[in-house]
N, C-alpha and C. Protein backbone atom coordinates (compact mmCIF):
# COMPACT_ATOMS: atom_id res chain seq x y z
N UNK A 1 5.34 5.78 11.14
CA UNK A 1 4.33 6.05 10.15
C UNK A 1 4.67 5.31 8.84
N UNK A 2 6.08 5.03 8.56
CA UNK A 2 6.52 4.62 7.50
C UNK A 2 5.71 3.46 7.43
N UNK A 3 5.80 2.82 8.31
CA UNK A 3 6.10 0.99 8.37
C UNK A 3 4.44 0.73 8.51
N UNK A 4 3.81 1.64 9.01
CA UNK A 4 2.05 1.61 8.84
C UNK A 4 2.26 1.54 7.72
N UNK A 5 2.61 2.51 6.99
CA UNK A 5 2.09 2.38 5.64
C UNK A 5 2.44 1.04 4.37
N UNK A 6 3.55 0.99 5.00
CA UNK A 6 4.11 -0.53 4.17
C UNK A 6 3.13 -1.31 3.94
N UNK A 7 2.70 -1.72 5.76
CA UNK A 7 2.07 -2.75 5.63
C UNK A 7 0.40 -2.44 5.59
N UNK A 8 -0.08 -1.87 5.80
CA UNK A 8 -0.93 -1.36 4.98
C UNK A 8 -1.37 -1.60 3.60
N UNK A 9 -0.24 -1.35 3.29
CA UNK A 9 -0.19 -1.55 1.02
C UNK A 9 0.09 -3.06 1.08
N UNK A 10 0.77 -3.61 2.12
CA UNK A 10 0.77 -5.61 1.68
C UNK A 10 -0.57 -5.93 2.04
N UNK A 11 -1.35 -5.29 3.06
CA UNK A 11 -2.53 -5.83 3.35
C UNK A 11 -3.28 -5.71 2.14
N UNK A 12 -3.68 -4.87 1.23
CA UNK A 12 -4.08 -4.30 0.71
C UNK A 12 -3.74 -5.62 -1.40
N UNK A 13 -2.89 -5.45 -0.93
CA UNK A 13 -2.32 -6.23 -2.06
C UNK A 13 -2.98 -8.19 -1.75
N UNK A 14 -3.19 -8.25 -0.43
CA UNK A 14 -3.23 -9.35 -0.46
C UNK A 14 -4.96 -9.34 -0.31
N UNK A 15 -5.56 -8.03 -0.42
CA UNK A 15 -7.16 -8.28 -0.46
C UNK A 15 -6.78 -8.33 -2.06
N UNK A 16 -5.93 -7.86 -2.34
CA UNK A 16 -6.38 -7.40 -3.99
C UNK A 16 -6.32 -9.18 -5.07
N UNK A 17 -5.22 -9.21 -4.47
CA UNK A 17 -5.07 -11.05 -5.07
C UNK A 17 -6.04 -11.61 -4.48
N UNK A 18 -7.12 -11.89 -3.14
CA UNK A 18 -8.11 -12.33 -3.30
C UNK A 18 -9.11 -12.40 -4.38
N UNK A 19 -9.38 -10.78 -4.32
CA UNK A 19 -10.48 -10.17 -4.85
C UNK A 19 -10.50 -10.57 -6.32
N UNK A 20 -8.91 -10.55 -6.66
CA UNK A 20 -8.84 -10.79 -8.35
C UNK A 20 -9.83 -12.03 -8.96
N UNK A 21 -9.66 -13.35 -8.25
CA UNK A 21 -10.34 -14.89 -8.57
C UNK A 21 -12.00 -14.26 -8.93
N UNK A 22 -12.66 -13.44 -8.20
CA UNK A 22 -14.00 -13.30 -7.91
C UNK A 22 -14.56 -11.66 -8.68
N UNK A 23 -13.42 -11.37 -9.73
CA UNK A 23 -14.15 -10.03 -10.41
C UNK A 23 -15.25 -10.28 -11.13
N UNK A 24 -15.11 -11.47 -11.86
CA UNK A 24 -15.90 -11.68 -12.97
C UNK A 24 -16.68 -11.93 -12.78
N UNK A 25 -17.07 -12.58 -11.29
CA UNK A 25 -18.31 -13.28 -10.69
C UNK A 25 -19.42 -12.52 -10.24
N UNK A 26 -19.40 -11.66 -10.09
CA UNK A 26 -19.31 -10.43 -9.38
C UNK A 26 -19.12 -9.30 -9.40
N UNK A 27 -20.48 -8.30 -9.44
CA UNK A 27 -20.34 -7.29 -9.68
C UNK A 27 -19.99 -6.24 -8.65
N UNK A 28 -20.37 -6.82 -7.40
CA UNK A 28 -19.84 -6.41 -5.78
C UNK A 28 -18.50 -6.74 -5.65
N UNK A 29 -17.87 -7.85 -6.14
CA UNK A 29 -16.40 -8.09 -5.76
C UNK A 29 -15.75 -7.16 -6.83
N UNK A 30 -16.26 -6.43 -7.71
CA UNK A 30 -15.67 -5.89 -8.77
C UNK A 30 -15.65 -4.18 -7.94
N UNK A 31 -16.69 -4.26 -7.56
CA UNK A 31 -16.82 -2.74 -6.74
C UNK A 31 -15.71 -2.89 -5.38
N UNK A 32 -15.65 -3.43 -5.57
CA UNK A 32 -15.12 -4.22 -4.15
C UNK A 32 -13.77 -3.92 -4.36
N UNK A 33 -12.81 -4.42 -5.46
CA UNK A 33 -11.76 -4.30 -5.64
C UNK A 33 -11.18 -3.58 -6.53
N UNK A 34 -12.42 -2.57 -7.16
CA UNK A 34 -11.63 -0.85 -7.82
C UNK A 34 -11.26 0.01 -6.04
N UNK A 35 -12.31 -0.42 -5.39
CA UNK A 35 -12.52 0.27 -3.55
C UNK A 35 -11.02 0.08 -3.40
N UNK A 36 -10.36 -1.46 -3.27
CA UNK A 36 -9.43 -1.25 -2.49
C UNK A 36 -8.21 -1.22 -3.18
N UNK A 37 -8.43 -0.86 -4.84
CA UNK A 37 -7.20 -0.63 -5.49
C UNK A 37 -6.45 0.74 -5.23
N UNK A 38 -8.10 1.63 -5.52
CA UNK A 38 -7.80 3.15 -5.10
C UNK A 38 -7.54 3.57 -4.03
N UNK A 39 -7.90 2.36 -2.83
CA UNK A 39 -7.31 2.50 -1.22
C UNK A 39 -5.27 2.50 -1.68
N UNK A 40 -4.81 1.53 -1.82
CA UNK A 40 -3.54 1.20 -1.93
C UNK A 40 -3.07 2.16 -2.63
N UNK A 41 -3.39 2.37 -4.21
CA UNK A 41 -2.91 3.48 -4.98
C UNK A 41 -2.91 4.97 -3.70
N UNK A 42 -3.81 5.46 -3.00
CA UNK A 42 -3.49 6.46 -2.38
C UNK A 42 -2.54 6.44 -1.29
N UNK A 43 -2.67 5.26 -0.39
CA UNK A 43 -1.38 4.87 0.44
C UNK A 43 0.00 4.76 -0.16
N UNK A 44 -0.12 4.33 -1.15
CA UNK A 44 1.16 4.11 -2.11
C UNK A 44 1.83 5.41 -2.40
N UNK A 45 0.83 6.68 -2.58
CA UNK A 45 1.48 7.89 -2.81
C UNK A 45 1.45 8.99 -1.49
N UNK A 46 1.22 8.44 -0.45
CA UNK A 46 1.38 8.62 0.84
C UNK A 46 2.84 8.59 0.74
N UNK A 47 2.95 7.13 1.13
CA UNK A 47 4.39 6.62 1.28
C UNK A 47 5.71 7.32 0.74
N UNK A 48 5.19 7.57 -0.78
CA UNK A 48 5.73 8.65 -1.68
C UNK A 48 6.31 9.49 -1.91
N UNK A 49 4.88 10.34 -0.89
CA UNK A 49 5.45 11.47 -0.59
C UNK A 49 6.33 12.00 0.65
N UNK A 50 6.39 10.48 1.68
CA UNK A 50 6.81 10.78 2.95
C UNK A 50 8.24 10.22 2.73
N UNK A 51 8.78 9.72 1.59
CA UNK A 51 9.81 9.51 1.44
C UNK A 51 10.85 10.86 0.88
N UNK A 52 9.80 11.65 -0.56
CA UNK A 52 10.17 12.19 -1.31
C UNK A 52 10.50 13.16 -0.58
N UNK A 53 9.66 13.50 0.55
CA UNK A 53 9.71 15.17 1.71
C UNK A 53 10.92 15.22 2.41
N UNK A 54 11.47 14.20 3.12
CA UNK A 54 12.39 13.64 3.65
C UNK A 54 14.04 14.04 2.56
N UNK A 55 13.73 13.94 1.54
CA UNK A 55 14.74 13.98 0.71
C UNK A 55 15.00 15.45 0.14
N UNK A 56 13.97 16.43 -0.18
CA UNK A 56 13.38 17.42 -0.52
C UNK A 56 14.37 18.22 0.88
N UNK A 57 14.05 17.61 1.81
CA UNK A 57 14.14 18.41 3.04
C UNK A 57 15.77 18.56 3.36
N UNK A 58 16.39 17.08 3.04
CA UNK A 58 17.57 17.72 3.10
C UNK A 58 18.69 18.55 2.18
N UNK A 59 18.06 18.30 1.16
CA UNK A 59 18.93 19.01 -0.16
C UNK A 59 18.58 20.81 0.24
N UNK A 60 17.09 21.28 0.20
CA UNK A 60 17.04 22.24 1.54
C UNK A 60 18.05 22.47 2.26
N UNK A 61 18.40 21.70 2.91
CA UNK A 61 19.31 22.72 4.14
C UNK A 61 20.31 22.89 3.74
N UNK A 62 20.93 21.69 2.90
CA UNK A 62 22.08 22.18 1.97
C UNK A 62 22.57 23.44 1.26
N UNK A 63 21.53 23.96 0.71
CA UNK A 63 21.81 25.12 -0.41
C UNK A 63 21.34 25.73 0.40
N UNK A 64 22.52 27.36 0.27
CA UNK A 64 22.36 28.02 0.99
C UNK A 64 20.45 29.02 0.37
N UNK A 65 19.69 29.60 0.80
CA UNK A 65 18.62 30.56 0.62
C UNK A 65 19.16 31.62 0.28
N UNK A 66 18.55 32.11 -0.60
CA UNK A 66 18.84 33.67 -1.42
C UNK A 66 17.79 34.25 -1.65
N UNK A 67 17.80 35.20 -1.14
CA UNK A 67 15.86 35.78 -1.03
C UNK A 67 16.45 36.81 -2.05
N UNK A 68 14.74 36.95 -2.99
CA UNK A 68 14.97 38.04 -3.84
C UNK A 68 14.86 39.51 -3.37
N UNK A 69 14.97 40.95 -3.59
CA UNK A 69 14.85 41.78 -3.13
C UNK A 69 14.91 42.41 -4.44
N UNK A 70 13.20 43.49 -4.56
CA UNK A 70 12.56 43.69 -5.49
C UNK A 70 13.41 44.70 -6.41
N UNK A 71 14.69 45.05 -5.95
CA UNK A 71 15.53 45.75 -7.02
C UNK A 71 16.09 44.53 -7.71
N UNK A 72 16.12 43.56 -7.66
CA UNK A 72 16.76 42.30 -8.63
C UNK A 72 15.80 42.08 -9.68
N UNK A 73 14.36 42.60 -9.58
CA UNK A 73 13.59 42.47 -10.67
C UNK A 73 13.70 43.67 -12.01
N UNK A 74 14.68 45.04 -11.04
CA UNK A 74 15.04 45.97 -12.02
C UNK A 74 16.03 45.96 -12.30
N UNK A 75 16.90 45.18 -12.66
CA UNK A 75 18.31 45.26 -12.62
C UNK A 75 18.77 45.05 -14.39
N UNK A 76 17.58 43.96 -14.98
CA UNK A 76 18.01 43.94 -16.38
C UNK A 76 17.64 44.70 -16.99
N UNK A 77 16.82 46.04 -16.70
CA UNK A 77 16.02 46.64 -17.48
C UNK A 77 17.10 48.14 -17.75
């Protein structure tokens, strides 16, 4: 899934350097290439997050869990 997404975002980058020559010309190539900026920008935070989860996940298993138990909410009082 990773590597979809990579290349995905190069595809994406390389419509975008097309698209760039032909904004001005063009009010369709301009629609055209906010379309596939906000395509990449969302893949981009795909990627993101499938990195960030991954990392999230192991610091997780690391630390041990400590569940609260509702006398710990009376304890300073």
């Amino acid at each position: 899934m990773k590597k979809e997404l990579i290349v995905s975002i190069k595809e994406k980058e390389l419509q975008l350097s097309k698209l760039r020559e032909h904004i001005d010309k063009s009010e369709v190539c301009a629609d055209l290439y906010n379309k596939v900026l906000i395509e990449k920008a969302i893949l981009t935070k795909q990627l993101e997050d499938l990195q960030n989860k991954s990392i999230v996940n192991r610091i997780k298993h690391l630390l041990p869990r400590q569940e609260k138990l509702i006398c710990d909410y009376f304890r300073g009082k």
